[in-house]
PDB file of N, CA and C in Angstrom:
ATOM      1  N   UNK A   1      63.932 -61.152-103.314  1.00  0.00           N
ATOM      2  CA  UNK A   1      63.714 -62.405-102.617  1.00  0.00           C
ATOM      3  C   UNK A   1      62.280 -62.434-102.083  1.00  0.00           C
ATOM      4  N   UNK A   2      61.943 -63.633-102.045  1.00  0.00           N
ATOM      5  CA  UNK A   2      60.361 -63.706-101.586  1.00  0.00           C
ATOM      6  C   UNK A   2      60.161 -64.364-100.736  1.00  0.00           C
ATOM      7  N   UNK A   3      59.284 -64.301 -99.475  1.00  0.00           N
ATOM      8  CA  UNK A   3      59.090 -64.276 -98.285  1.00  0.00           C
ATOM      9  C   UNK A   3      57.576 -64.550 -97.757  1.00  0.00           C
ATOM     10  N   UNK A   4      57.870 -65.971 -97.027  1.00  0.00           N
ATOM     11  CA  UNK A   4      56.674 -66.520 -96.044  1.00  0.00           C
ATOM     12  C   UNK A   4      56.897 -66.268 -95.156  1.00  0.00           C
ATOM     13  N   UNK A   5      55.351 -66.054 -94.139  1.00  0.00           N
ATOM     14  CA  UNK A   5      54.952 -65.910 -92.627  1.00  0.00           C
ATOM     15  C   UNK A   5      55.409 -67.022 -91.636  1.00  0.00           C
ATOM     16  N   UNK A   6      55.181 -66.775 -90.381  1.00  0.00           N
ATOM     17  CA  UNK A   6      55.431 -67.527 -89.439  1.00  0.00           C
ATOM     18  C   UNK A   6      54.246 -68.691 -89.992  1.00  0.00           C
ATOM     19  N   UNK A   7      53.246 -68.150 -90.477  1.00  0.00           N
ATOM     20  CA  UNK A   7      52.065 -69.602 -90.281  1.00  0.00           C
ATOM     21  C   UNK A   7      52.234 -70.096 -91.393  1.00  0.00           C
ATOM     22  N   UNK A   8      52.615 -69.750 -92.732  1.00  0.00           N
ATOM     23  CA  UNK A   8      52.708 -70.460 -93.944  1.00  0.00           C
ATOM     24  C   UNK A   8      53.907 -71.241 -93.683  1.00  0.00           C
ATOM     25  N   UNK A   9      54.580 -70.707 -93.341  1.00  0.00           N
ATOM     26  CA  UNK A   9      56.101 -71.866 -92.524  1.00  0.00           C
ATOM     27  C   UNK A   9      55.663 -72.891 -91.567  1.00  0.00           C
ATOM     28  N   UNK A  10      55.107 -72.762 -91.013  1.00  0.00           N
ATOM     29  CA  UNK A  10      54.540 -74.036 -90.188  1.00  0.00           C
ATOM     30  C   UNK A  10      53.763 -74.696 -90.113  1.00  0.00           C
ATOM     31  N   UNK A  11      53.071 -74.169 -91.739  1.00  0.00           N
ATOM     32  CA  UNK A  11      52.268 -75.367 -92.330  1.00  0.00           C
ATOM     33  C   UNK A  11      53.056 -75.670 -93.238  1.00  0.00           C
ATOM     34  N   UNK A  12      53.892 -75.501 -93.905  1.00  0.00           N
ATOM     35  CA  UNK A  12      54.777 -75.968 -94.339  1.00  0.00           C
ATOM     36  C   UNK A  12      55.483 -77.407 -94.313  1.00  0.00           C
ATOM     37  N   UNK A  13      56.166 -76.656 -92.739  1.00  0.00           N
ATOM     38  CA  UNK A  13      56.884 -77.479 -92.244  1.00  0.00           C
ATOM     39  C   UNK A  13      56.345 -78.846 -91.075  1.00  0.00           C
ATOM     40  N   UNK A  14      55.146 -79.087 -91.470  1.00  0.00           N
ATOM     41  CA  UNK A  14      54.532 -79.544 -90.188  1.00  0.00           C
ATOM     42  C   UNK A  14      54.836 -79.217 -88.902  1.00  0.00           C
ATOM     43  N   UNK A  15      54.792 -78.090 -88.274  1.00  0.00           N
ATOM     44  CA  UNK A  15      55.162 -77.151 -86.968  1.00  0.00           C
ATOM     45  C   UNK A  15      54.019 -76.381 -86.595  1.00  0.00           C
ATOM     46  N   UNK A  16      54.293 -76.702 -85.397  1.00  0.00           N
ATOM     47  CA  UNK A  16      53.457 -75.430 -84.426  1.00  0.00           C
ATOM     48  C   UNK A  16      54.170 -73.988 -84.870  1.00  0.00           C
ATOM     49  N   UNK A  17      53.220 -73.198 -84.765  1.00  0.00           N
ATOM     50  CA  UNK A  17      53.437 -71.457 -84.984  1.00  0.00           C
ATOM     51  C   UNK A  17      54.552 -71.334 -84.093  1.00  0.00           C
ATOM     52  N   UNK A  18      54.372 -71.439 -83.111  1.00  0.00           N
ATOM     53  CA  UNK A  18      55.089 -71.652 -82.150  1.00  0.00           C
ATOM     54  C   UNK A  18      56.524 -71.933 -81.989  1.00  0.00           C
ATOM     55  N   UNK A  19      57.240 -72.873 -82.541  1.00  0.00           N
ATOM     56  CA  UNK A  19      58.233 -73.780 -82.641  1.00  0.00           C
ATOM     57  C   UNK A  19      58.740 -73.049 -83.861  1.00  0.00           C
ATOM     58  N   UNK A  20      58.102 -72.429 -84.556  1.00  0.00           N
ATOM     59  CA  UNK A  20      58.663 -71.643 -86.054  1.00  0.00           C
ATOM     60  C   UNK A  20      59.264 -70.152 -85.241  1.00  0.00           C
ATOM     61  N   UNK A  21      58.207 -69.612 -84.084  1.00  0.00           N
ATOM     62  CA  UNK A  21      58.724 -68.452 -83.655  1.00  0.00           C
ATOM     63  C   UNK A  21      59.702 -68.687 -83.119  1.00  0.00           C
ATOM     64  N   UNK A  22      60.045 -69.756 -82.081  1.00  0.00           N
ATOM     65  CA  UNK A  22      61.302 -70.051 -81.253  1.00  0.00           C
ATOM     66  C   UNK A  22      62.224 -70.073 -82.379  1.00  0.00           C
ATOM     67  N   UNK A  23      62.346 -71.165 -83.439  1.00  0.00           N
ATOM     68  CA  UNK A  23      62.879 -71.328 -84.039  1.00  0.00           C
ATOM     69  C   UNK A  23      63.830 -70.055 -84.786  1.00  0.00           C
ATOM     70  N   UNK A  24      62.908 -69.341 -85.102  1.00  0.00           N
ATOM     71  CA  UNK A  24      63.682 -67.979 -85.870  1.00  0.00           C
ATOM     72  C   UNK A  24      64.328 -67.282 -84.662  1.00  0.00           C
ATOM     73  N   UNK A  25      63.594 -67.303 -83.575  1.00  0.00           N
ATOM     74  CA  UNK A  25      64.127 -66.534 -82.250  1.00  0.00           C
ATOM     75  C   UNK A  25      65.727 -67.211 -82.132  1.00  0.00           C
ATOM     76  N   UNK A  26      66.035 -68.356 -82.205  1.00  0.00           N
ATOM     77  CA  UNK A  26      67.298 -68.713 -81.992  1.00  0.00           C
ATOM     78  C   UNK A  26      68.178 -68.921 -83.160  1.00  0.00           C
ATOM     79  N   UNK A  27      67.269 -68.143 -83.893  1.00  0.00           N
ATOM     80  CA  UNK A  27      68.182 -67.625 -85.152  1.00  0.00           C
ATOM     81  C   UNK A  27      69.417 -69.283 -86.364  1.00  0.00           C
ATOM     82  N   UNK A  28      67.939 -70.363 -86.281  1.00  0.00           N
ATOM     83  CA  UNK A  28      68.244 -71.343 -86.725  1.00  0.00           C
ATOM     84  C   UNK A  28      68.155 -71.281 -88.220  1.00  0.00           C
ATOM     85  N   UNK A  29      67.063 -70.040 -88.400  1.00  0.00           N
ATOM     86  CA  UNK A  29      67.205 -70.104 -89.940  1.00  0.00           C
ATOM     87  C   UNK A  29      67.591 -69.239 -90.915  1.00  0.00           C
ATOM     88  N   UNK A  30      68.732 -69.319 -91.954  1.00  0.00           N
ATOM     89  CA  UNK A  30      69.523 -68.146 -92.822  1.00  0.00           C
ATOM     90  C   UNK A  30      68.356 -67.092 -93.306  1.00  0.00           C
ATOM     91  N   UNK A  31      68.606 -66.087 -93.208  1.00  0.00           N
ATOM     92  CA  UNK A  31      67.751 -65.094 -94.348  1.00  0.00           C
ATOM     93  C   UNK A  31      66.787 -64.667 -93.278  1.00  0.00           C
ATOM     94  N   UNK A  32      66.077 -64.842 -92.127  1.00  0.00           N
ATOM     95  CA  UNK A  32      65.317 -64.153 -91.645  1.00  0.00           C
ATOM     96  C   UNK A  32      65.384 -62.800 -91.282  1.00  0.00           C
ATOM     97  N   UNK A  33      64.043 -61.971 -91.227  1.00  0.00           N
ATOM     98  CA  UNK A  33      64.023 -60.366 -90.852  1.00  0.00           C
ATOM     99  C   UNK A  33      63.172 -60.162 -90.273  1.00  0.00           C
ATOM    100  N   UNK A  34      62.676 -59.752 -88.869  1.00  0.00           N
ATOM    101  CA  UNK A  34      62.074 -59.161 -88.144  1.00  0.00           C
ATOM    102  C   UNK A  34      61.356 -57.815 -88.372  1.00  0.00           C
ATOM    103  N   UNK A  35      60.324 -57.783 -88.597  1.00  0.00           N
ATOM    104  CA  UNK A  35      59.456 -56.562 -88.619  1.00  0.00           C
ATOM    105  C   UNK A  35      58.966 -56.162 -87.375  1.00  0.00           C
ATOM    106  N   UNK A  36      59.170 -55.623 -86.820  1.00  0.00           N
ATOM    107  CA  UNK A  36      58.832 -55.170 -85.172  1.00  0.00           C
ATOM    108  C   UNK A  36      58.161 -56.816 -84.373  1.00  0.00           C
ATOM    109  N   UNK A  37      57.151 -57.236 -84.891  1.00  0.00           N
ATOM    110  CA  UNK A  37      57.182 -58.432 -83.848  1.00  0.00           C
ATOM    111  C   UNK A  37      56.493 -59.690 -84.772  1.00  0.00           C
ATOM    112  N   UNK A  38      56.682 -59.336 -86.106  1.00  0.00           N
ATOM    113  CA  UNK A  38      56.380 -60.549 -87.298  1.00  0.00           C
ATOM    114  C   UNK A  38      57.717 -60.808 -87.469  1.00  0.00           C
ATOM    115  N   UNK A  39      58.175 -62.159 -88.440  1.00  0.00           N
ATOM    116  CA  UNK A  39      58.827 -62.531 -88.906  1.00  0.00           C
ATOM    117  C   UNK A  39      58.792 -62.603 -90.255  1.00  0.00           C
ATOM    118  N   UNK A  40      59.741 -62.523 -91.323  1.00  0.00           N
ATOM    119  CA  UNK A  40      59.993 -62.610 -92.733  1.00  0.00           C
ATOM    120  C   UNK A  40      61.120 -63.954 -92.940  1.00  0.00           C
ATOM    121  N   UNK A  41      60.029 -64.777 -93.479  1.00  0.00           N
ATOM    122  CA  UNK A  41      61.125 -66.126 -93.425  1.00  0.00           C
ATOM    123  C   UNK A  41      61.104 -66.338 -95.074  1.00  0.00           C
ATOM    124  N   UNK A  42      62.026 -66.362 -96.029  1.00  0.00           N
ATOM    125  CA  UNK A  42      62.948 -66.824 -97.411  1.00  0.00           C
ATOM    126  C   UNK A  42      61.966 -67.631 -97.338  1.00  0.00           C
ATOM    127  N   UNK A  43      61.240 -67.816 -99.106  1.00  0.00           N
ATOM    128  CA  UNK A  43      60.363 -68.831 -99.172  1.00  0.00           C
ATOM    129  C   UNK A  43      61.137 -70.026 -99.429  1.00  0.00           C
ATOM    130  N   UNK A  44      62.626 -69.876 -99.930  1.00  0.00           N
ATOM    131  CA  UNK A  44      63.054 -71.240-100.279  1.00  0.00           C
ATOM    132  C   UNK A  44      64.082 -71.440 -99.452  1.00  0.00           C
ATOM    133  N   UNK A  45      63.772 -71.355 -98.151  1.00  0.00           N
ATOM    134  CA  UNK A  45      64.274 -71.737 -96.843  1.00  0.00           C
ATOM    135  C   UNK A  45      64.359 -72.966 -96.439  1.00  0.00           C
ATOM    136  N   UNK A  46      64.766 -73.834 -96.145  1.00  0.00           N
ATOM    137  CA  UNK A  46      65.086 -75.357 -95.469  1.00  0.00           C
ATOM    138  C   UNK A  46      64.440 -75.885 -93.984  1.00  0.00           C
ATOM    139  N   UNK A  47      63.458 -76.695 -93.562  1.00  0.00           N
ATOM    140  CA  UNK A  47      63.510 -76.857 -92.169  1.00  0.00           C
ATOM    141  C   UNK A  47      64.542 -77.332 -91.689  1.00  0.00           C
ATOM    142  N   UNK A  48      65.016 -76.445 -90.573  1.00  0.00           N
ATOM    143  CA  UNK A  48      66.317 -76.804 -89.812  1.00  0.00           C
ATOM    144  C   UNK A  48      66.090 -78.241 -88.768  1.00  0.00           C
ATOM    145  N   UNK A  49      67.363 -78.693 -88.617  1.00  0.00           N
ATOM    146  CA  UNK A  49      67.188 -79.817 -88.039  1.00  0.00           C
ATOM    147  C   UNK A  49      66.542 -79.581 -86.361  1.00  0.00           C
ATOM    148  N   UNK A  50      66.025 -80.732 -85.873  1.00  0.00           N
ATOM    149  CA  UNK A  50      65.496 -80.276 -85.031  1.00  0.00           C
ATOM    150  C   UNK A  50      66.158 -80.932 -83.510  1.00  0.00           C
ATOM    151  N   UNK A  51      66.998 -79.753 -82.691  1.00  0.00           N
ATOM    152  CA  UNK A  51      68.064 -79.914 -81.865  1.00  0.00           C
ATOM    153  C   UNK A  51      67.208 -80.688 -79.979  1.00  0.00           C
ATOM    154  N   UNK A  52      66.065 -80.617 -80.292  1.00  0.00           N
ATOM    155  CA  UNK A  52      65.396 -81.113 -78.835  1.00  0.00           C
ATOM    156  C   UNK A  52      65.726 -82.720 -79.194  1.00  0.00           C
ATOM    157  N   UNK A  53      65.923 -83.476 -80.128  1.00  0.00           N
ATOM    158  CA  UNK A  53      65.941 -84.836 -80.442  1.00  0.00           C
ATOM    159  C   UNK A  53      67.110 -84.995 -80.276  1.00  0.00           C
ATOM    160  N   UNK A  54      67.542 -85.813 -79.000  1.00  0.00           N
ATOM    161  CA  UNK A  54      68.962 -86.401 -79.145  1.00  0.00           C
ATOM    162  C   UNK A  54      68.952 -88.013 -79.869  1.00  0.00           C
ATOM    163  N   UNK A  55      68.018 -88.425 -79.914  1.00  0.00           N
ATOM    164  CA  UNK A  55      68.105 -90.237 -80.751  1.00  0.00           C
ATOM    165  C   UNK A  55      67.106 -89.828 -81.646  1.00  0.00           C
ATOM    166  N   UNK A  56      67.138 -91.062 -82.757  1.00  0.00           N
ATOM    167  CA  UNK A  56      66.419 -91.464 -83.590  1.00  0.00           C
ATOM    168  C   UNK A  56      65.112 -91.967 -83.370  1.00  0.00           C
ATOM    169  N   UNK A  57      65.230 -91.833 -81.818  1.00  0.00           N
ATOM    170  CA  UNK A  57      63.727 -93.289 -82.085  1.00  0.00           C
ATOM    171  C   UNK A  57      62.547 -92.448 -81.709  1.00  0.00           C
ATOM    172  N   UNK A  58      62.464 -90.977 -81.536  1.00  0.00           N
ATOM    173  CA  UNK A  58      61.154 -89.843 -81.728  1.00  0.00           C
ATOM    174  C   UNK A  58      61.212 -89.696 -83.204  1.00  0.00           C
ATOM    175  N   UNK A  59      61.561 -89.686 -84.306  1.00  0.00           N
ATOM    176  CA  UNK A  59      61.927 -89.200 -85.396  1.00  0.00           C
ATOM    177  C   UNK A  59      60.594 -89.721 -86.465  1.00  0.00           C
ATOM    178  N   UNK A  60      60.257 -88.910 -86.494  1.00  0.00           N
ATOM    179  CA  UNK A  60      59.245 -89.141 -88.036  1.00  0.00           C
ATOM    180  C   UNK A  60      59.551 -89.643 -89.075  1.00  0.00           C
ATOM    181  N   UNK A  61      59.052 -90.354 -89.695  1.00  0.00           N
ATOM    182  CA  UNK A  61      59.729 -90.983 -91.622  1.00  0.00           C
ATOM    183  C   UNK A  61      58.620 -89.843 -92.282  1.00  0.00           C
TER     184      UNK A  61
END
């Protein structure tokens, strides 16, 4: 299996570095692995939905 960084994921995903680390921290996305204090994120991984949005009307097209 092949495997992107925290920053290739959040350019990816249009995300802060940041919001990718939380993100894996709360263990939103399948397949991740921790290397002492990097992350190993599945390159054909999904952006998870994003749970701070309770309505539609922040929502990006």
């Amino acid at each position: 299996m092949e495997y992107i960084t925290i920053k290739e994921a959040a350019e990816k995903w249009n995300l802060s570095v940041r919001r990718v680390q939380t993100i894996c921290n709360e263990g939103m996305i399948q397949g991740t692995i921790k290397f002492g204090h990097a992350w190993a994120i599945p390159k054909d991984a999904e952006k998870p939905a994003d749970k701070r949005i309770k309505t539609k009307k922040y929502m990006k097209r």
